[in-house]
Protein backbone atom coordinates (compact mmCIF):
# COMPACT_ATOMS: atom_id res chain seq x y z
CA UNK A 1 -0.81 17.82 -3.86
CA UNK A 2 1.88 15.08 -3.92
CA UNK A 3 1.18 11.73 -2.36
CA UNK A 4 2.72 8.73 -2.14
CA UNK A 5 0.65 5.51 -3.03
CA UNK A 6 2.29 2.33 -1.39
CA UNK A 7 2.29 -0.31 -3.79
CA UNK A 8 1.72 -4.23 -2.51
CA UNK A 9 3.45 -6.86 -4.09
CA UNK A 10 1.02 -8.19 -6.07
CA UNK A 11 0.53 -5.24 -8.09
CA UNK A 12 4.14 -4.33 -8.54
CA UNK A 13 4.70 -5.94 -11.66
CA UNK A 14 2.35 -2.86 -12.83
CA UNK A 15 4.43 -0.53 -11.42
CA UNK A 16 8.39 -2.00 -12.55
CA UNK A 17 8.98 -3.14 -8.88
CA UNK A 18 8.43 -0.06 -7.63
CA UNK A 19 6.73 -0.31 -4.08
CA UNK A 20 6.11 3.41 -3.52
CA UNK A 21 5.37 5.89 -6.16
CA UNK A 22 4.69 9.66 -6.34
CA UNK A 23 1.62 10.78 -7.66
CA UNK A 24 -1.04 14.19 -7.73
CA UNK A 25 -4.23 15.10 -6.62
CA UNK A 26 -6.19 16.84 -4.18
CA UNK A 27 -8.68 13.85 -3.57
CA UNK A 28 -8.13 9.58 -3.85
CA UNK A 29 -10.33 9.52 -6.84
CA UNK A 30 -7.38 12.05 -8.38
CA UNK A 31 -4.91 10.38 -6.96
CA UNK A 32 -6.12 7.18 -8.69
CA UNK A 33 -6.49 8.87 -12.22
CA UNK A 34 -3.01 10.19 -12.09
CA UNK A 35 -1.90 6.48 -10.71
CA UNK A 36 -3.58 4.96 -13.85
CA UNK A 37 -3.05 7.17 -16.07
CA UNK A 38 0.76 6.47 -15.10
CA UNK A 39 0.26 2.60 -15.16
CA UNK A 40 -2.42 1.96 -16.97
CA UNK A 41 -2.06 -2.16 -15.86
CA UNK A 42 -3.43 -0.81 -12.43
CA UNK A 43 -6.70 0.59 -13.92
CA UNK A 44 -8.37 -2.62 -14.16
CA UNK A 45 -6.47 -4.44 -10.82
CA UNK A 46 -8.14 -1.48 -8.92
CA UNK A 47 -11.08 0.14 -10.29
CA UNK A 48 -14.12 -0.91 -11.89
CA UNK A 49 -15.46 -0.36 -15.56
CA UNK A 50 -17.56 2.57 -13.78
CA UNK A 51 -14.31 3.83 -12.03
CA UNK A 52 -15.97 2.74 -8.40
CA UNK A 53 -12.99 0.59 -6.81
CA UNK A 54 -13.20 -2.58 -6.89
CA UNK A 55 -14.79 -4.76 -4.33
CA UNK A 56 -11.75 -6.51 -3.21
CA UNK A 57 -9.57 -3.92 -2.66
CA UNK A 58 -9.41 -1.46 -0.13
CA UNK A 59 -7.63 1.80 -0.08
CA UNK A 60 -6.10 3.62 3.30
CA UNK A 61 -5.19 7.15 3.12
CA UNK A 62 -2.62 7.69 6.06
CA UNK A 63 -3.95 4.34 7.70
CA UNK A 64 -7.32 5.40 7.51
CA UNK A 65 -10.29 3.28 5.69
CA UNK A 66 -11.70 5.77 2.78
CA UNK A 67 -15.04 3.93 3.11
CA UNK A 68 -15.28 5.25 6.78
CA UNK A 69 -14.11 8.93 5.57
CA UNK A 70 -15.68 10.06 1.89
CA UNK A 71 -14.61 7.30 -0.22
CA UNK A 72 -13.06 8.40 -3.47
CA UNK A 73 -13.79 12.17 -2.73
CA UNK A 74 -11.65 11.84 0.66
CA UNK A 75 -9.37 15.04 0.49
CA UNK A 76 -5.28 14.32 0.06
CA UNK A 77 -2.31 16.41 1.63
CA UNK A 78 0.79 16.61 0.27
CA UNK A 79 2.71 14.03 2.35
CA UNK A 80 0.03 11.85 2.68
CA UNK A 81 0.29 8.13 1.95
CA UNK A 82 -2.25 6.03 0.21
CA UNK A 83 -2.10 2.25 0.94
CA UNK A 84 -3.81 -0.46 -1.74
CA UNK A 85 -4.80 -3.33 0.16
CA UNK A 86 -6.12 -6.02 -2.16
CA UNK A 87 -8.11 -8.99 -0.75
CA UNK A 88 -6.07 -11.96 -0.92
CA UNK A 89 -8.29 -15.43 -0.92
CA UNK A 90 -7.48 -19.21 -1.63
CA UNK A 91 -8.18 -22.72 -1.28
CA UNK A 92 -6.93 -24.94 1.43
């Protein structure tokens, strides 16, 4: 299934600039692999070493939390958007 992954700014240097990009899979967890395995610079900014994601980020398939549907194994349609929302925090 093609997706499209919307890409925030902080992780476009990853990507070239690119703010949405095209990538397969029938689940997020594919949809990530074929992401990384495109820009590998991602792996790291998104998943753990045990390929969980990482705590600060949270991923949206079609504006929906995946921790609220089946997390990595939520299902993907072609058309469907995936949105990376990484935690942003700072000092004063």
């Amino acid at each position: 299934m093609t997706a499209e992954v919307q890409i925030p700014s902080l992780l476009r240097k990853a990507t070239g600039g690119e703010k949405q990009v095209k990538v397969e899979g029938e689940t997020v967890k594919e949809v990530l692999d074929d992401l990384t395995g495109k820009y590998p610079e991602l792996k790291e900014r998104i998943l753990t070493a045990e390929g969980n994601i990482q705590p600060f980020v949270v991923l949206y398939v079609n504006n929906e939390d995946i921790r609220f549907l089946q997390d990595l194994g939520t299902p993907v349609k072609s058309g469907d958007v995936i949105s990376i929302l990484p935690a942003v925090a700072g000092g004063r």
